[in-house]
C-alpha atoms as a PDB file:
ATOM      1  CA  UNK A   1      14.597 104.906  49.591  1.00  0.00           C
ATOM      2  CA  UNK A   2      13.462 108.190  51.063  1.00  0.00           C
ATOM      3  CA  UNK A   3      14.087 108.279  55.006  1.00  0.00           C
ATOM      4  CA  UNK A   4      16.495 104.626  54.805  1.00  0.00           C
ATOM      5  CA  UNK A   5      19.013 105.902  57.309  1.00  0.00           C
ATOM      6  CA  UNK A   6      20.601 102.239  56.725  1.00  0.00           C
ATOM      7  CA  UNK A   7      22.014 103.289  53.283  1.00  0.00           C
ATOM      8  CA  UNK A   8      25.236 102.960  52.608  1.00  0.00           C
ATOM      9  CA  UNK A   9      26.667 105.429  50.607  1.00  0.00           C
ATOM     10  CA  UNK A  10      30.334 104.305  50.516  1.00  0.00           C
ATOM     11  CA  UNK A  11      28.742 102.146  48.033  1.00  0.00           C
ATOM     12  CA  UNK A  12      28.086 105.251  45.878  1.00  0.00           C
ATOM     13  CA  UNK A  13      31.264 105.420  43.942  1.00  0.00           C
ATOM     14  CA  UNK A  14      30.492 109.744  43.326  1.00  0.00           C
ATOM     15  CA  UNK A  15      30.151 109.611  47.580  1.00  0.00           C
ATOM     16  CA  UNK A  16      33.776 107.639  48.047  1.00  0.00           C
ATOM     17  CA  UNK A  17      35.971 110.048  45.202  1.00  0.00           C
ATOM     18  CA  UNK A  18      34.759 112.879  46.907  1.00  0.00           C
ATOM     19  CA  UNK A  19      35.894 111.323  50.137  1.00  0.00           C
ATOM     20  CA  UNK A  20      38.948 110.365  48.911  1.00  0.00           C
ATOM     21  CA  UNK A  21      40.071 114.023  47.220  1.00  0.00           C
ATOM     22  CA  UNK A  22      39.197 115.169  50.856  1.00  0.00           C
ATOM     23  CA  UNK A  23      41.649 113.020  52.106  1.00  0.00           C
ATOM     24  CA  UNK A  24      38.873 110.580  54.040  1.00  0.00           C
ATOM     25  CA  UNK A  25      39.944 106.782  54.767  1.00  0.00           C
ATOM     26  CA  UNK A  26      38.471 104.669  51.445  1.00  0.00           C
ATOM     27  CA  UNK A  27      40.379 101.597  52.316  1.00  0.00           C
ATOM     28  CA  UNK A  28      36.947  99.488  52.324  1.00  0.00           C
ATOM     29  CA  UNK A  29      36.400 100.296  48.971  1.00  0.00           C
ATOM     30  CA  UNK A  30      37.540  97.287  46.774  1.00  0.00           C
ATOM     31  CA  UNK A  31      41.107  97.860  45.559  1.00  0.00           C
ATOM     32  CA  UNK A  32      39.828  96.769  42.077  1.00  0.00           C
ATOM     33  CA  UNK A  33      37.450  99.354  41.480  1.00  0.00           C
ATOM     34  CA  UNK A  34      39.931 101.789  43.172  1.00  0.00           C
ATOM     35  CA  UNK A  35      42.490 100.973  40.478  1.00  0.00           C
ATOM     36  CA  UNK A  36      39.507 101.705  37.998  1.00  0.00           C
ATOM     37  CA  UNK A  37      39.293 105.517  38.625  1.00  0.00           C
ATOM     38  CA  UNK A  38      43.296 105.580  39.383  1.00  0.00           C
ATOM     39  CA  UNK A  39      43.382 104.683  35.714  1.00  0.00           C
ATOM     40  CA  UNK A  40      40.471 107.267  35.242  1.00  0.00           C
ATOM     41  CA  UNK A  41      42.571 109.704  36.520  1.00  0.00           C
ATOM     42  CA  UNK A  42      45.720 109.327  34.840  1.00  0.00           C
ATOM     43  CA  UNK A  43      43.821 109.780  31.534  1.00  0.00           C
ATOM     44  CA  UNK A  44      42.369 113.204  32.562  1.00  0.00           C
ATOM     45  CA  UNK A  45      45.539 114.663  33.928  1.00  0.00           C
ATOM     46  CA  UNK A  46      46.939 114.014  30.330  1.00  0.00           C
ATOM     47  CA  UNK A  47      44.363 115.765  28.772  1.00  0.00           C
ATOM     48  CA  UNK A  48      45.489 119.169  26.966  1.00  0.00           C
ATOM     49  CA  UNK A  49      44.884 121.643  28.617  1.00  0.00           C
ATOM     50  CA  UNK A  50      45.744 124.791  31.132  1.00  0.00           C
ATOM     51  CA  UNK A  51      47.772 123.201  34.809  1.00  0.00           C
ATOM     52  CA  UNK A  52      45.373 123.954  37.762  1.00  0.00           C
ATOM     53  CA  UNK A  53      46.854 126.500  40.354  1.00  0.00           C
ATOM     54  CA  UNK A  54      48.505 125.494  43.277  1.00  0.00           C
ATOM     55  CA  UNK A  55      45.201 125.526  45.338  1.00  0.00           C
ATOM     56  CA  UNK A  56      42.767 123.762  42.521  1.00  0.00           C
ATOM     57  CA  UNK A  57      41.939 121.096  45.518  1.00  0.00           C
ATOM     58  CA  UNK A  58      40.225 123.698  47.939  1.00  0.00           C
ATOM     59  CA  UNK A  59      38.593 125.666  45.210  1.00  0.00           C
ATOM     60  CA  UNK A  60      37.389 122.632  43.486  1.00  0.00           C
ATOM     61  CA  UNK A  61      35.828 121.216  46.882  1.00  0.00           C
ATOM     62  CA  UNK A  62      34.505 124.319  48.021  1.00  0.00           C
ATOM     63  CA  UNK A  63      32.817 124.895  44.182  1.00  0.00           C
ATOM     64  CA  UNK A  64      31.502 121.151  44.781  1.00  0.00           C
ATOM     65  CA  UNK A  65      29.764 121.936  48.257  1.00  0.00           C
ATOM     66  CA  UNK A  66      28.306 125.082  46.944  1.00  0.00           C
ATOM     67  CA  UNK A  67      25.791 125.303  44.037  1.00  0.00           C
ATOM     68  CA  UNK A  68      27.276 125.429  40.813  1.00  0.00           C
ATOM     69  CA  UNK A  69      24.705 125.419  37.883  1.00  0.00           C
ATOM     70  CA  UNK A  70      27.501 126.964  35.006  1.00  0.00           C
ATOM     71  CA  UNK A  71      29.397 123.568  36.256  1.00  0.00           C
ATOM     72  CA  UNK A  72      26.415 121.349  35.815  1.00  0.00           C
ATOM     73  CA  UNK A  73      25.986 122.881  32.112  1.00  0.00           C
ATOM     74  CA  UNK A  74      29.472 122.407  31.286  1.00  0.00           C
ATOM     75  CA  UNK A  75      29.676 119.180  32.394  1.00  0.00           C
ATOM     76  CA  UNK A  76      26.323 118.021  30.996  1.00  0.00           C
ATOM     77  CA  UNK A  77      28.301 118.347  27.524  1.00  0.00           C
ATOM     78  CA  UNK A  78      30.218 115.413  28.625  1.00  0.00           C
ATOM     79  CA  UNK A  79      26.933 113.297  29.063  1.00  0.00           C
ATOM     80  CA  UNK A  80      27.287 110.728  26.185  1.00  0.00           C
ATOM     81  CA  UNK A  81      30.941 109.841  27.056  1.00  0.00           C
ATOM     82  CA  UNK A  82      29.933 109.618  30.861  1.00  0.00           C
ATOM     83  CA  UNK A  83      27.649 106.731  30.155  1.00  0.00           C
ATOM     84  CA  UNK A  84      30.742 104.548  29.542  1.00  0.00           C
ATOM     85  CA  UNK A  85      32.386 105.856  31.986  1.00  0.00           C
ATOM     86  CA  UNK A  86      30.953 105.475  34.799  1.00  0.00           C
ATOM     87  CA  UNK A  87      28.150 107.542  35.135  1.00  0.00           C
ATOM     88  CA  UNK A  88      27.908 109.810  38.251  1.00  0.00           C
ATOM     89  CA  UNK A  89      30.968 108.627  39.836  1.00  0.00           C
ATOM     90  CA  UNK A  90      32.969 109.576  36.284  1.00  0.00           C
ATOM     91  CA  UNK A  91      30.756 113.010  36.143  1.00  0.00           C
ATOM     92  CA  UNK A  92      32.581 114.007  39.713  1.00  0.00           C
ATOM     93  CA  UNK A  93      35.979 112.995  38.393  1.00  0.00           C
ATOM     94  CA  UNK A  94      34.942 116.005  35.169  1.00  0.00           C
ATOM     95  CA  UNK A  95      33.705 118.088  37.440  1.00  0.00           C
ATOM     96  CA  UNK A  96      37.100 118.304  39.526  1.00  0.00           C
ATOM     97  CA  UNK A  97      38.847 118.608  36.316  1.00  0.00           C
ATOM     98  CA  UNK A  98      36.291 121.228  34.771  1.00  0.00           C
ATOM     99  CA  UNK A  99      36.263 123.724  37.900  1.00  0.00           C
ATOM    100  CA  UNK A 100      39.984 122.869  38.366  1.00  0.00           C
ATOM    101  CA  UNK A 101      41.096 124.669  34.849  1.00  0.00           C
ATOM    102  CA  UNK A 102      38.832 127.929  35.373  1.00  0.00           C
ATOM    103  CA  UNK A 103      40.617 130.968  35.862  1.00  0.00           C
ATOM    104  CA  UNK A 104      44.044 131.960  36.183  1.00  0.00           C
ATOM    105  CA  UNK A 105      46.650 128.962  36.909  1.00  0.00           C
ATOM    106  CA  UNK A 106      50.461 128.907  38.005  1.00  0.00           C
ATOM    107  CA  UNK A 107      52.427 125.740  36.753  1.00  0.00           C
ATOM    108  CA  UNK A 108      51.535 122.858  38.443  1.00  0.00           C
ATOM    109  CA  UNK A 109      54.181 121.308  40.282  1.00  0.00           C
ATOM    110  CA  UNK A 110      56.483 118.057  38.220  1.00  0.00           C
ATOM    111  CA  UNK A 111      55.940 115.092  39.840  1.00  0.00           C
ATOM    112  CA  UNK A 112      56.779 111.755  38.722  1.00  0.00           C
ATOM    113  CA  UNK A 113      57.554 108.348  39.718  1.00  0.00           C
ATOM    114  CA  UNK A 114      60.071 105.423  38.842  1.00  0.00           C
ATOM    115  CA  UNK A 115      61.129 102.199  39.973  1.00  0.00           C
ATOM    116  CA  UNK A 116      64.943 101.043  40.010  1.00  0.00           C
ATOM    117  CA  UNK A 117      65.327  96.993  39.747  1.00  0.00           C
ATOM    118  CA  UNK A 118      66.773  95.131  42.123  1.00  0.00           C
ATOM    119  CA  UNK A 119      69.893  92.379  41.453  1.00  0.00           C
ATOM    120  CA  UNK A 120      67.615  89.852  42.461  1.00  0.00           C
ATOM    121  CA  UNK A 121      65.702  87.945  39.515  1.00  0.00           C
ATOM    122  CA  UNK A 122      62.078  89.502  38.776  1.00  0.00           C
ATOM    123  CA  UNK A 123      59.327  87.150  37.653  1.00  0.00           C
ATOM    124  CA  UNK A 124      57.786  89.379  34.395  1.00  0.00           C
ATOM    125  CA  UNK A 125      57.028  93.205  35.590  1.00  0.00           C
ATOM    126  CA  UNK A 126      56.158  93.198  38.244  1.00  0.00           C
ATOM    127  CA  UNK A 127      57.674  95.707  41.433  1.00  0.00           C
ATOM    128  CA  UNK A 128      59.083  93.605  44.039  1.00  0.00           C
ATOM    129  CA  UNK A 129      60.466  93.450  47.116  1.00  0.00           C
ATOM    130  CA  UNK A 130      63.613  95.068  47.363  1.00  0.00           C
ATOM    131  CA  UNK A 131      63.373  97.562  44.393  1.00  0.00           C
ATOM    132  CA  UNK A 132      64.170 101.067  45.000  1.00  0.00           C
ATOM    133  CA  UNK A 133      61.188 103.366  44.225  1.00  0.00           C
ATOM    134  CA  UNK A 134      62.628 106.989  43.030  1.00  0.00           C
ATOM    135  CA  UNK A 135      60.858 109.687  43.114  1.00  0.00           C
ATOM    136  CA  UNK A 136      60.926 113.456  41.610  1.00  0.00           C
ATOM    137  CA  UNK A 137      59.299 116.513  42.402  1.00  0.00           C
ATOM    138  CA  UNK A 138      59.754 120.250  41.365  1.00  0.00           C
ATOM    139  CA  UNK A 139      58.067 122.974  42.551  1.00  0.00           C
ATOM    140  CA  UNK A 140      58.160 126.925  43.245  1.00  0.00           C
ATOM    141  CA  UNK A 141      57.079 126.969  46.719  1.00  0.00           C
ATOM    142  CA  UNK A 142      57.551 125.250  49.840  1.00  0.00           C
ATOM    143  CA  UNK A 143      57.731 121.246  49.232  1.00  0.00           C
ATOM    144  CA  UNK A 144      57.217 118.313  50.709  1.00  0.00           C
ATOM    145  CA  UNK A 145      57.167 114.553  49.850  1.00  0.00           C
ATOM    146  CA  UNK A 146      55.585 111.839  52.014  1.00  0.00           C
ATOM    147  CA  UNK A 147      55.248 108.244  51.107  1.00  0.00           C
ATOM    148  CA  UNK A 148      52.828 105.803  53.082  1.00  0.00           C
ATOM    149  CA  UNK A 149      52.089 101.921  52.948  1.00  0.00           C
ATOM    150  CA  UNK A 150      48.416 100.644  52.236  1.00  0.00           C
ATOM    151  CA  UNK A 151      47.249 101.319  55.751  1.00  0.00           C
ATOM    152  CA  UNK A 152      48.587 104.927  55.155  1.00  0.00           C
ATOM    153  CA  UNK A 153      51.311 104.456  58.067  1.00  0.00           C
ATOM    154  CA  UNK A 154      54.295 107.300  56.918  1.00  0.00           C
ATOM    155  CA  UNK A 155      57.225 104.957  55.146  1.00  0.00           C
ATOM    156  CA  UNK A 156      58.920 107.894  53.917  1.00  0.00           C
ATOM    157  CA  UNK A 157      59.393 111.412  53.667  1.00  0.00           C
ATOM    158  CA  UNK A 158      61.766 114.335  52.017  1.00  0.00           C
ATOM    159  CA  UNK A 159      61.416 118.059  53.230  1.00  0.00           C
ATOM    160  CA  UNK A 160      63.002 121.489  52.299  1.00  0.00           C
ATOM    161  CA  UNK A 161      66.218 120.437  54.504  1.00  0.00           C
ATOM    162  CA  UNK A 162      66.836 116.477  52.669  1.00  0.00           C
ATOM    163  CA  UNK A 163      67.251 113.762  54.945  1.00  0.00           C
ATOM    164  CA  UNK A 164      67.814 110.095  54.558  1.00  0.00           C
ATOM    165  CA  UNK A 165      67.729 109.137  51.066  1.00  0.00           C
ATOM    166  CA  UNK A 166      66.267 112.534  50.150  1.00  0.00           C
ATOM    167  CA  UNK A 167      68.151 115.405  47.997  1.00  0.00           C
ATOM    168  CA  UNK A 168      66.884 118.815  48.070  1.00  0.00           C
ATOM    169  CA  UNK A 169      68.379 121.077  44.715  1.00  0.00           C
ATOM    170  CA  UNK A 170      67.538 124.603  44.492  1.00  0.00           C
ATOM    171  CA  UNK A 171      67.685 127.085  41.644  1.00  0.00           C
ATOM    172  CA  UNK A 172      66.147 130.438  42.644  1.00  0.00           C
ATOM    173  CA  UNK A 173      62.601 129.640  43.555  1.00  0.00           C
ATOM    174  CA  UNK A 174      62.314 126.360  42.305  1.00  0.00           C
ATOM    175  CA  UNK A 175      63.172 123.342  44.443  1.00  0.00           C
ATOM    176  CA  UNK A 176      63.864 119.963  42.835  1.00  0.00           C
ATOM    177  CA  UNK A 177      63.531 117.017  45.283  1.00  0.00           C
ATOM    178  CA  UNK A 178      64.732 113.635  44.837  1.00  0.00           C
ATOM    179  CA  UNK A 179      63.458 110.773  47.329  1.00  0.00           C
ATOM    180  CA  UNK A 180      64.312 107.264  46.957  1.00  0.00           C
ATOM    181  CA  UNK A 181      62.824 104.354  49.009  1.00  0.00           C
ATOM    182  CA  UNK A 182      63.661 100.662  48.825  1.00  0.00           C
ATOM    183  CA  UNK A 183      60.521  98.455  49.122  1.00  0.00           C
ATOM    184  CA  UNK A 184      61.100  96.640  51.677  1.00  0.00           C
ATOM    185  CA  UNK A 185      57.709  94.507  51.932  1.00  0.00           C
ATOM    186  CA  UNK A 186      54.833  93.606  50.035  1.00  0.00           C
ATOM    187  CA  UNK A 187      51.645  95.582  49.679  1.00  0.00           C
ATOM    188  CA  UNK A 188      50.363  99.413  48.236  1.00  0.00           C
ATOM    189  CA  UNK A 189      52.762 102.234  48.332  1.00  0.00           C
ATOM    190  CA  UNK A 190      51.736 106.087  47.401  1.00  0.00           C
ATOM    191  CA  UNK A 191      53.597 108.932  47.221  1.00  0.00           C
ATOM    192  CA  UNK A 192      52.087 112.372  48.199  1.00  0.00           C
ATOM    193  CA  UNK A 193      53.466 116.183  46.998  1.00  0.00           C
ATOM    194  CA  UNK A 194      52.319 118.884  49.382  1.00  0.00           C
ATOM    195  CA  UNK A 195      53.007 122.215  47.998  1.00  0.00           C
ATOM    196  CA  UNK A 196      52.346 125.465  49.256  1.00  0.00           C
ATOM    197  CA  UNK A 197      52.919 125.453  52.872  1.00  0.00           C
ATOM    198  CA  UNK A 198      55.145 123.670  55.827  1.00  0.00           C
ATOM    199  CA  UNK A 199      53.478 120.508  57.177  1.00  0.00           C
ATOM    200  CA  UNK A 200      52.935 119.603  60.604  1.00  0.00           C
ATOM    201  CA  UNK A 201      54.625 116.436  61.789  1.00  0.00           C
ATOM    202  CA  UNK A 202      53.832 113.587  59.446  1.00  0.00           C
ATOM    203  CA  UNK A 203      51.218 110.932  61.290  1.00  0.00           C
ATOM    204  CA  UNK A 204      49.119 108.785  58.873  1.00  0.00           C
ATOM    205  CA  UNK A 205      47.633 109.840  55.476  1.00  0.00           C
ATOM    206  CA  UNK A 206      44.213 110.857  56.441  1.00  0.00           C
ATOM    207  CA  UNK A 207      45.649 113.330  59.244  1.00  0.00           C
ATOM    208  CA  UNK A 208      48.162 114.629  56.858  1.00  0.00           C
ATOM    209  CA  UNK A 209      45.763 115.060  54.088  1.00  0.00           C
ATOM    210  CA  UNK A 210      43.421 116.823  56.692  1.00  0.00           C
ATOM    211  CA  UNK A 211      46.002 118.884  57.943  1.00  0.00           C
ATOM    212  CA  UNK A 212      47.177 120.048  54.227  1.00  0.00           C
ATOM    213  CA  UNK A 213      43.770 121.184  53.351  1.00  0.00           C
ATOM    214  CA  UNK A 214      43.289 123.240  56.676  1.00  0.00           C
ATOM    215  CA  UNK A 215      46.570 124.966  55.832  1.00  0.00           C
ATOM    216  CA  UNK A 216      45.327 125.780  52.362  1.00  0.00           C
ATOM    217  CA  UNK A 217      48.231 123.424  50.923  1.00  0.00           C
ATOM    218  CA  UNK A 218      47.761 121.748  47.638  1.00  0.00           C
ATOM    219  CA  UNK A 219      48.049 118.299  47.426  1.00  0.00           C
ATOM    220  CA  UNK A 220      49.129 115.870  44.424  1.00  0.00           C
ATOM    221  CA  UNK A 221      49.492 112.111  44.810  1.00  0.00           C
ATOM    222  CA  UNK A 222      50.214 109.546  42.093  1.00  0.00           C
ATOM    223  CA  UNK A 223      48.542 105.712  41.435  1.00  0.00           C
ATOM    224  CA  UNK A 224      49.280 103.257  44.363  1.00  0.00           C
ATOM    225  CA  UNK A 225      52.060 101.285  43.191  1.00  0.00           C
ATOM    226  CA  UNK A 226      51.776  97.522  43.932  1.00  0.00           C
ATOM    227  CA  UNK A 227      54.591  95.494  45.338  1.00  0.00           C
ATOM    228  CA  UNK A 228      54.414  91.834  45.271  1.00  0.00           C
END
């Protein structure tokens, strides 16, 4: 309704994406329709296609905020599978993808996840306590990994110089880094590639986030993994 300043609009799921690929706080959004577009979202970045450029977050944004009618034509194309996907919300998630592959594009960065069992005995497949989560990231420019819990409190994190449980391998511009982190309690756990830049002193995931797209550095995170 026209003048309802009661509205809530982190109802909207288009409002809450765009929130979250700012690097906003969408905790209160259910974790079950979270997991929805997570899934969303692997599926795209498997699509064939050209890698985005290290900076496809900031352009993509900034195309978003301004008006972008050849982006509204493209993605009007996609119309008929939209509907099944979830309408608007699904339309932003093309969007990013569509204004993300325009234009030139350097590699984007590997990044990739695993989990290492524990000697304890694991009730089907579930990740639990005590697993070791590994992860692996390669880039050509300045690197960093952070890992933080549900609340987005820092667990983790691996810079240019290693540290604990971090390995740093370099061959000519490239930089291979190797984290791993054993789970010690229950609850979400996502990992976070910033590329591009150095990063201020880690403090919670919506200040780094915020921080990394001041500083013009491109961010890349993978699915929440679930430990029970």
């Amino acid at each position: 309704m026209v003048g309802d300043t009661n509205r809530d609009d982190s109802n909207h799921d288009d409002t809450w994406l765009l929130a979250r690929e700012r690097g906003e706080n969408v905790s209160h959004v259910p974790a079950e329709t979270r997991a929805t577009y997570d899934r969303l979202q692997e599926l795209m970045d498997k699509l064939p296609d050209e890698a985005p450029s290290l900076a496809w977050k900031q352009r993509v944004l900034a195309a978003i905020d301004a008006p972008a009618p050849a982006v509204a034509r493209r993605a009007s194309r996609w119309r008929p599978r939209l509907m099944a996907a979830g309408g608007l919300a699904a339309a932003t998630m093309i969007a990013l993808v569509i204004i993300a592959r325009r234009g030139p594009s350097e590699p984007e960065p590997g990044f990739s996840t695993e989990i290492r069992r524990s000697e304890h005995a694991h009730r089907g497949g579930a990740v639990a306590v005590d697993d070791t989560l590994v992860i692996h990231a390669q880039a050509r420019a300045t690197s960093e990994l952070r890992v933080y819990d549900d609340a987005g409190d820092l667990l983790a994190q691996c810079g240019e110089h290693g540290g604990d449980h971090c390995k740093v391998e370099r061959n000519g511009d490239n930089r291979h880094l190797t984290l791993e982190l054993v789970l010690s309690a229950p609850g979400g756990v996502r990992s976070v590639l910033y590329v591009g830049g150095s990063m201020p002193a880690a403090r919670n995931l919506n200040a780094d986030q915020d921080a990394a797209l001041r500083a013009h550095i491109a961010t890349f995170s993978r699915p929440a993994i679930q430990v029970e």
